[in-house]
Protein backbone atom coordinates (compact mmCIF):
# COMPACT_ATOMS: atom_id res chain seq x y z
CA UNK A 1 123.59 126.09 96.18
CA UNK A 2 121.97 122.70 96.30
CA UNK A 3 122.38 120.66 93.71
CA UNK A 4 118.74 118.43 92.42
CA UNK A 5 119.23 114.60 92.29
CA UNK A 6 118.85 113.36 89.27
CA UNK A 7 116.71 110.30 89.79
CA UNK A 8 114.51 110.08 92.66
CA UNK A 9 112.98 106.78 94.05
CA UNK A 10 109.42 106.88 95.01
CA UNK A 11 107.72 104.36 97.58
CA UNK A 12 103.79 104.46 96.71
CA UNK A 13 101.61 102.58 99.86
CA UNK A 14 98.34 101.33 98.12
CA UNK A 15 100.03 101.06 94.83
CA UNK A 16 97.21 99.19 93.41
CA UNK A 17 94.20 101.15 94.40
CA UNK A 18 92.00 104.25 93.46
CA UNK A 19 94.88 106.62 94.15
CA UNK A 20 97.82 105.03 94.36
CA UNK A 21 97.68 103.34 91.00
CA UNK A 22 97.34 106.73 89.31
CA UNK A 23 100.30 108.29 91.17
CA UNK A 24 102.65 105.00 90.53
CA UNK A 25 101.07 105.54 86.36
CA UNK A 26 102.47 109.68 86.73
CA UNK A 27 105.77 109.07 88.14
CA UNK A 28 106.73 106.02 86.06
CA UNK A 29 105.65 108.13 83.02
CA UNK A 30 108.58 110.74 84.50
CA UNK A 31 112.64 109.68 83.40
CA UNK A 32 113.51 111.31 86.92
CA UNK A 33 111.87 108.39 88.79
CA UNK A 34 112.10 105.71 90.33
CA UNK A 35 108.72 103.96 91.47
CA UNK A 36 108.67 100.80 94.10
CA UNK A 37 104.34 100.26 94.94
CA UNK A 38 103.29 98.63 97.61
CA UNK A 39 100.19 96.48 97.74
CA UNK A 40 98.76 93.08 98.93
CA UNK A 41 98.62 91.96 95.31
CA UNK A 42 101.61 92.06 93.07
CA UNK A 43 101.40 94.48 90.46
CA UNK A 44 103.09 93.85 86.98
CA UNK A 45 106.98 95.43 86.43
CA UNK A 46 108.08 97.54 83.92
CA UNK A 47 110.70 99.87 83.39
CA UNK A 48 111.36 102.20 86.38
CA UNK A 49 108.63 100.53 88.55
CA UNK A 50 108.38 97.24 90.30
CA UNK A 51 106.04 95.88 92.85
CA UNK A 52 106.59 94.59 96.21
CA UNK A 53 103.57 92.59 97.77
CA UNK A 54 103.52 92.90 101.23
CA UNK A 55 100.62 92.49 104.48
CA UNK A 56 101.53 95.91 105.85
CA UNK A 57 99.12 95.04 108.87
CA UNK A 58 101.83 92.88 110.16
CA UNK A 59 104.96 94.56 111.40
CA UNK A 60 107.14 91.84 110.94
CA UNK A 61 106.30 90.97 107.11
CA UNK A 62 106.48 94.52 106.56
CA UNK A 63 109.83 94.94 108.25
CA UNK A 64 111.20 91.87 106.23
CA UNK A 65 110.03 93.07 102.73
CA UNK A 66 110.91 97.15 103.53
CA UNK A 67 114.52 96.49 104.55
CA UNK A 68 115.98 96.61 101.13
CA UNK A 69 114.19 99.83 100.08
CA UNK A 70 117.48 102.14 101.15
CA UNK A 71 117.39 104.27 98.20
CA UNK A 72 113.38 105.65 98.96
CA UNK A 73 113.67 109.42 98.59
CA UNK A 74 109.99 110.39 98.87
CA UNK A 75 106.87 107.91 100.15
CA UNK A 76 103.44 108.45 98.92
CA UNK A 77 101.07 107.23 101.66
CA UNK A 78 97.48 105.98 100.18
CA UNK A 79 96.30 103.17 101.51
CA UNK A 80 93.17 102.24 103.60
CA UNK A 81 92.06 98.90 105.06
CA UNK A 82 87.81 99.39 105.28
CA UNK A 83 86.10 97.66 108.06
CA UNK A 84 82.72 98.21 106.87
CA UNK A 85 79.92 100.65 105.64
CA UNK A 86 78.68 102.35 108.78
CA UNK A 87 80.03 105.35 110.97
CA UNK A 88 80.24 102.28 113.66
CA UNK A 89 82.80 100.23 111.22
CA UNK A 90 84.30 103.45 110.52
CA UNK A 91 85.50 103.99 114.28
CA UNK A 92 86.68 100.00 114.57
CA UNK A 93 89.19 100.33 111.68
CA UNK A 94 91.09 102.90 113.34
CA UNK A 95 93.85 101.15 115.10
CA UNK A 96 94.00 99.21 111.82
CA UNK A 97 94.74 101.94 109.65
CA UNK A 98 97.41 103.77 111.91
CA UNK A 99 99.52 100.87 111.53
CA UNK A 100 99.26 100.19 108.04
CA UNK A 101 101.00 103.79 108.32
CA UNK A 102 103.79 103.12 110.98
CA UNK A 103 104.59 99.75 109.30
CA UNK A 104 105.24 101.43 105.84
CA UNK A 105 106.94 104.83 107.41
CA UNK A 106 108.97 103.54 109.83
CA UNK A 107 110.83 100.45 108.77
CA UNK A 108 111.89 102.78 105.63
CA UNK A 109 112.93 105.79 107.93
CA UNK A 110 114.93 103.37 109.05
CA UNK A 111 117.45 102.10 105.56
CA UNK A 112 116.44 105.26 103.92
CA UNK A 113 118.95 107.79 104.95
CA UNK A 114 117.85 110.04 101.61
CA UNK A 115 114.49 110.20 102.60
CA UNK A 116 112.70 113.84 101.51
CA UNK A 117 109.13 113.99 102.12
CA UNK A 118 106.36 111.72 103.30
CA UNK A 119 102.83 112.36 101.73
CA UNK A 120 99.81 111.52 103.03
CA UNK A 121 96.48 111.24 101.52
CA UNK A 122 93.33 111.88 104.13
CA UNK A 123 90.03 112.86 103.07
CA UNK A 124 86.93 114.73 104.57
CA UNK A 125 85.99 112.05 106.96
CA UNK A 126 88.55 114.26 108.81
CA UNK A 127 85.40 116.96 109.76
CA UNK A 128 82.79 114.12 110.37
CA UNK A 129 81.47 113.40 106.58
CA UNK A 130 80.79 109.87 108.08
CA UNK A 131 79.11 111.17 110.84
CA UNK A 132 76.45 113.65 108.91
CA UNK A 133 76.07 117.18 108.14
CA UNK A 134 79.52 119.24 108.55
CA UNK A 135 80.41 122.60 108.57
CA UNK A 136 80.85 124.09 104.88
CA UNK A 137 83.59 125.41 103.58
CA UNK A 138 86.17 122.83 105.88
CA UNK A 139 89.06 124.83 106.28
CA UNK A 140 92.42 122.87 107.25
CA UNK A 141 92.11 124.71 110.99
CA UNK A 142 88.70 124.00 111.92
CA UNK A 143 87.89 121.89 115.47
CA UNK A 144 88.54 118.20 115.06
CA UNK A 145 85.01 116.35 115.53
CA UNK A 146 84.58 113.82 118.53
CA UNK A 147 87.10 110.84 118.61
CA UNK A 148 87.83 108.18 117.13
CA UNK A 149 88.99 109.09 113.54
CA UNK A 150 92.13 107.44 112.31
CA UNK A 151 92.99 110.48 110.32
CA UNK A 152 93.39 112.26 113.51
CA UNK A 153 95.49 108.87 114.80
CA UNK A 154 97.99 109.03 111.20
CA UNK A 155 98.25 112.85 111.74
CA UNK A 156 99.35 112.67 115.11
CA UNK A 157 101.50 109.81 114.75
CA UNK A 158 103.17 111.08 112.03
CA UNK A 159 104.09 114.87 113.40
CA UNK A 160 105.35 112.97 116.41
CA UNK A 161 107.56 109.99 114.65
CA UNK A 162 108.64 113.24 112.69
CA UNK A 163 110.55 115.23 115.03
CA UNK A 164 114.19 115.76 115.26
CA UNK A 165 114.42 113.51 111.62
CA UNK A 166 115.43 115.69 108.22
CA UNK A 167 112.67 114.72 106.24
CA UNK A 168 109.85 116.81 105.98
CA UNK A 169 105.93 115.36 104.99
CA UNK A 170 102.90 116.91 104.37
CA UNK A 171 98.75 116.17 103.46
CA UNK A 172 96.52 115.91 100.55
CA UNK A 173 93.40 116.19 101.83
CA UNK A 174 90.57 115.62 99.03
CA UNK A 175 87.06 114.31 98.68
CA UNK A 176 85.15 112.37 96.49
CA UNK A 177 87.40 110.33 94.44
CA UNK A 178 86.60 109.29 90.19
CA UNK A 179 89.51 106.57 89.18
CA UNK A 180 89.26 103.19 88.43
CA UNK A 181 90.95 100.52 91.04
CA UNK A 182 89.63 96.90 90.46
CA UNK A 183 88.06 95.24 93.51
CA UNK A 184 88.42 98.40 95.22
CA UNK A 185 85.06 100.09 96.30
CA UNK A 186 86.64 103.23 96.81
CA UNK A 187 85.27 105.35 93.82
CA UNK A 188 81.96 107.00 92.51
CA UNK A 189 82.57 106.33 89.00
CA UNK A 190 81.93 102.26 89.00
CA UNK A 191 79.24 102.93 91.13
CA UNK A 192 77.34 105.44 88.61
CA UNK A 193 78.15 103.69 85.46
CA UNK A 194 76.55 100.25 87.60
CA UNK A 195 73.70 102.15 88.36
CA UNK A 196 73.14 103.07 84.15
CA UNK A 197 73.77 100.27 82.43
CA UNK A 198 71.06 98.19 84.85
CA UNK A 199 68.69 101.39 84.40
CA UNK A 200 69.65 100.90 80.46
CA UNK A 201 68.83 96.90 80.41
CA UNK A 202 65.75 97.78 82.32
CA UNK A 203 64.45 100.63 79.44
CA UNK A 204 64.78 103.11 81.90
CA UNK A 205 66.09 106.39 82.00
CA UNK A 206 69.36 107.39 84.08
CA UNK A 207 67.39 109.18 86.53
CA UNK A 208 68.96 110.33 90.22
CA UNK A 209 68.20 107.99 92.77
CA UNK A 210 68.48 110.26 95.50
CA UNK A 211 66.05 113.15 97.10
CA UNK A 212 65.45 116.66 95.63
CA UNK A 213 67.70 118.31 98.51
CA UNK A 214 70.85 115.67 97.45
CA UNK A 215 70.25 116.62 94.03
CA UNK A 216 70.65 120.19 94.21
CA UNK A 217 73.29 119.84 97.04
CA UNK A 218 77.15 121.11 95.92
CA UNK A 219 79.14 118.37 96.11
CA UNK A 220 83.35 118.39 94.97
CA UNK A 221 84.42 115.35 93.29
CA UNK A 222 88.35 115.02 92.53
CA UNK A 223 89.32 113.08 89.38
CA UNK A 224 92.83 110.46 90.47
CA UNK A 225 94.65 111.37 87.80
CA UNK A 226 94.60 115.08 88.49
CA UNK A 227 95.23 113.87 92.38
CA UNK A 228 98.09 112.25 91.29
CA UNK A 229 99.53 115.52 89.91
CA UNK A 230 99.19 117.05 93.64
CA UNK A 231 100.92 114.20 94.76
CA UNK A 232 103.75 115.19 92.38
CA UNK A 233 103.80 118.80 93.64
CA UNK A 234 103.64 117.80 96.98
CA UNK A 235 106.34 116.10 97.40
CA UNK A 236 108.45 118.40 95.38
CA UNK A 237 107.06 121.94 96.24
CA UNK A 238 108.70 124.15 99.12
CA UNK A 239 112.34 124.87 99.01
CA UNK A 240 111.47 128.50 99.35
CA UNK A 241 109.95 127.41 102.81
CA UNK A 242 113.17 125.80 103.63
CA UNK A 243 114.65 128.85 103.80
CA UNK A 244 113.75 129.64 107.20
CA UNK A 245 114.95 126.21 108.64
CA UNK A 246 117.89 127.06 110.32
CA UNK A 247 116.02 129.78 112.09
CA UNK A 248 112.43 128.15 113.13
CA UNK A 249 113.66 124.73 112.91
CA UNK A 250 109.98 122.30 112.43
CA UNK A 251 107.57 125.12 112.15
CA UNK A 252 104.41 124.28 110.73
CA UNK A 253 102.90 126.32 107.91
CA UNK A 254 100.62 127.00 105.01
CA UNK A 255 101.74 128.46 101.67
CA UNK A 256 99.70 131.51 101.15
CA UNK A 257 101.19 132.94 98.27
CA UNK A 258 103.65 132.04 95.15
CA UNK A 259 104.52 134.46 92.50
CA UNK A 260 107.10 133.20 89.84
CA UNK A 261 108.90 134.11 86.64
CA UNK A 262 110.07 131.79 84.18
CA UNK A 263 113.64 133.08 82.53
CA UNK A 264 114.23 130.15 80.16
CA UNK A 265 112.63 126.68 79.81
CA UNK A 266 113.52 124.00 82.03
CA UNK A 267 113.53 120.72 80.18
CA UNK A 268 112.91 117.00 82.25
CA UNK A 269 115.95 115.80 82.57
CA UNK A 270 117.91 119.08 82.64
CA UNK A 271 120.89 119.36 85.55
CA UNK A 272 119.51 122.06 87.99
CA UNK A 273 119.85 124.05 91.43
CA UNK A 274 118.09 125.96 93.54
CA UNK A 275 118.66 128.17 95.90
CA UNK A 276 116.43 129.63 98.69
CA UNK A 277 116.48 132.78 101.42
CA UNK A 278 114.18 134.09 103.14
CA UNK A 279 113.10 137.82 103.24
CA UNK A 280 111.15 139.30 106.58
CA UNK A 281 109.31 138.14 108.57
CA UNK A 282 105.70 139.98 109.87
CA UNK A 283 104.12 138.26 112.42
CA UNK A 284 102.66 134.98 110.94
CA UNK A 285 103.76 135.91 107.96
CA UNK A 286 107.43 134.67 106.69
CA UNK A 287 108.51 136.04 102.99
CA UNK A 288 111.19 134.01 101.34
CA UNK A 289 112.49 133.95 97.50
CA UNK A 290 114.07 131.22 95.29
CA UNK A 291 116.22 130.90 92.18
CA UNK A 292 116.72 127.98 90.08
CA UNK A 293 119.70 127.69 87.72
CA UNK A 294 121.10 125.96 84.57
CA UNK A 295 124.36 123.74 84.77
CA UNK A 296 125.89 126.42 83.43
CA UNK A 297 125.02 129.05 85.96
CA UNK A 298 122.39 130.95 83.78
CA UNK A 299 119.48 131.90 86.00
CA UNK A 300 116.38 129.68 84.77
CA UNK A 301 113.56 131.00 87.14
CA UNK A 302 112.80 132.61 90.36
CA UNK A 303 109.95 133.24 92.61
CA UNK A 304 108.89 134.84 95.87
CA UNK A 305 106.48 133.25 98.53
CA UNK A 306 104.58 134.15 101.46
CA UNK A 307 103.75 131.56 104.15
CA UNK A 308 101.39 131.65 106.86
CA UNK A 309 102.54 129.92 110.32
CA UNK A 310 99.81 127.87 111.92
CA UNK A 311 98.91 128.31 115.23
């Protein structure tokens, strides 16, 4: 039985912008965390969150200003440095952007010996959005479009600088983002409310600016704030996969199905374990089950899981 820390310390990368700020907001709203943001500007402290401002682009400054963050449990990696508007800009920011990565993740792998998970935040430049037209649905599995992409550069990095270390880490990978990050040109919503209040001190109506085909087009927009909750999850999900561990030690997979029963209320705050075994396994297919208990033994809920190995 493994017993559930009772405060966790959370290391958000791009504290300040269109997702970060949203996931430092959830998790300092939580009495189980912890919250340290990284950012170029200094954000303001509060209770259970301060700020650290720091040029992650240099290895050094990040080294000096990371070695003091021993008690990180999870990291929430969301930041991006843009180098311009075009697909052209796009490809020159990539050796930029993988080491605003292995500055943050590496200097606290290093003090942070209680170090869980590592999320990371892509987004659907990682099938060619940038590029033009892209295969609909993207699935997680399909062929990685022609080089350079510095999602495929963090990705990589990542699984390697991974290996043979007890923490595990995982990606969020969403697409058009609605949040609010001053200075930060990063979301649709400034852009669209811009857009009507000139069309509104012109006398004109909010019509769409774009062509008939863009207009009728299907397009997924994710809201921050309900990002920030799949942050949560994501760095808290999965003991049932852990199960199988000590058996297929680093094996990459998918979580294709969850069932669960809740006994008895589990309250924030609450003392809890969990335990985890796994079940059979058929093929690709591993079956495990949990169990999560009261401080008093009592069984509080259970579930069963089927995950999918990747290939």
């Amino acid at each position: 039985m493994r017993a559930m820390p009772q405060t966790k310390t959370a290391v958000v990368v791009g504290a300040l912008g269109v997702i970060g700020r949203y996931i430092v907001d959830k998790l300092a709203g939580l009495p189980d965390w912890q919250v340290v943001g990284l950012s170029r500007r200094r954000g303001e402290d509060r209770a259970r969150l301060r700020y650290v401002s720091v040029d992650l682009g240099d290895a050094r400054d990040a080294a000096a200003k990371l070695k003091d963050l021993g008690e990180a449990t999870h990291v929430f990696y969301c930041a991006f440095q843009a180098s311009g508007t075009q697909a052209a800009d796009y490809a020159r920011g990539t050796a930029a952007n993988l080491a605003l990565l292995e500055n943050s993740v590496r200097p606290i792998d290093a003090v942070a010996k209680g170090l869980e998970r590592v999320v990371l935040v892509t987004g659907t430049k990682y099938y060619g959005s940038h590029l033009g037209p892209f295969k609909t649905p993207a699935r997680e599995d399909d062929p990685r479009h022609m080089p350079p992409d510095f999602y495929f550069d963090q990705i990589d990095w990542l699984t390697d600088f991974q290996r043979g270390r007890r923490w595990s880490w995982t990606e969020l990978r969403p697409q058009t983002l609605c949040g609010f990050a001053p200075g930060t040109p990063m979301s649709i919503v400034p852009v669209i409310a811009v857009y009507a209040a000139i069309s509104k001190a012109l006398g004109l109506p909010l019509r769409f600016p774009g062509k008939p085909g863009a207009y009728r087009a299907i397009y997924q927009v994710t809201d921050s704030a309900h990002l920030a909750n799949a942050f949560v999850w994501a760095a808290l999900d999965c003991p049932a996969f852990g199960a199988w561990e000590r058996s297929r030690p680093k094996l990459p997979a998918l979580l294709g199905r969850i069932s669960a029963t809740v006994v008895r209320p589990v309250r924030v705050g609450d003392q809890t374990a969990i335990i985890a075994w796994p079940l059979a396994a058929d093929g690709r297919k591993l079956y495990s089950a949990s169990a999560l208990f009261a401080a008093d033994g009592s069984l509080s809920a259970y579930a069963a899981t089927t995950w999918i190995v990747l290939r």
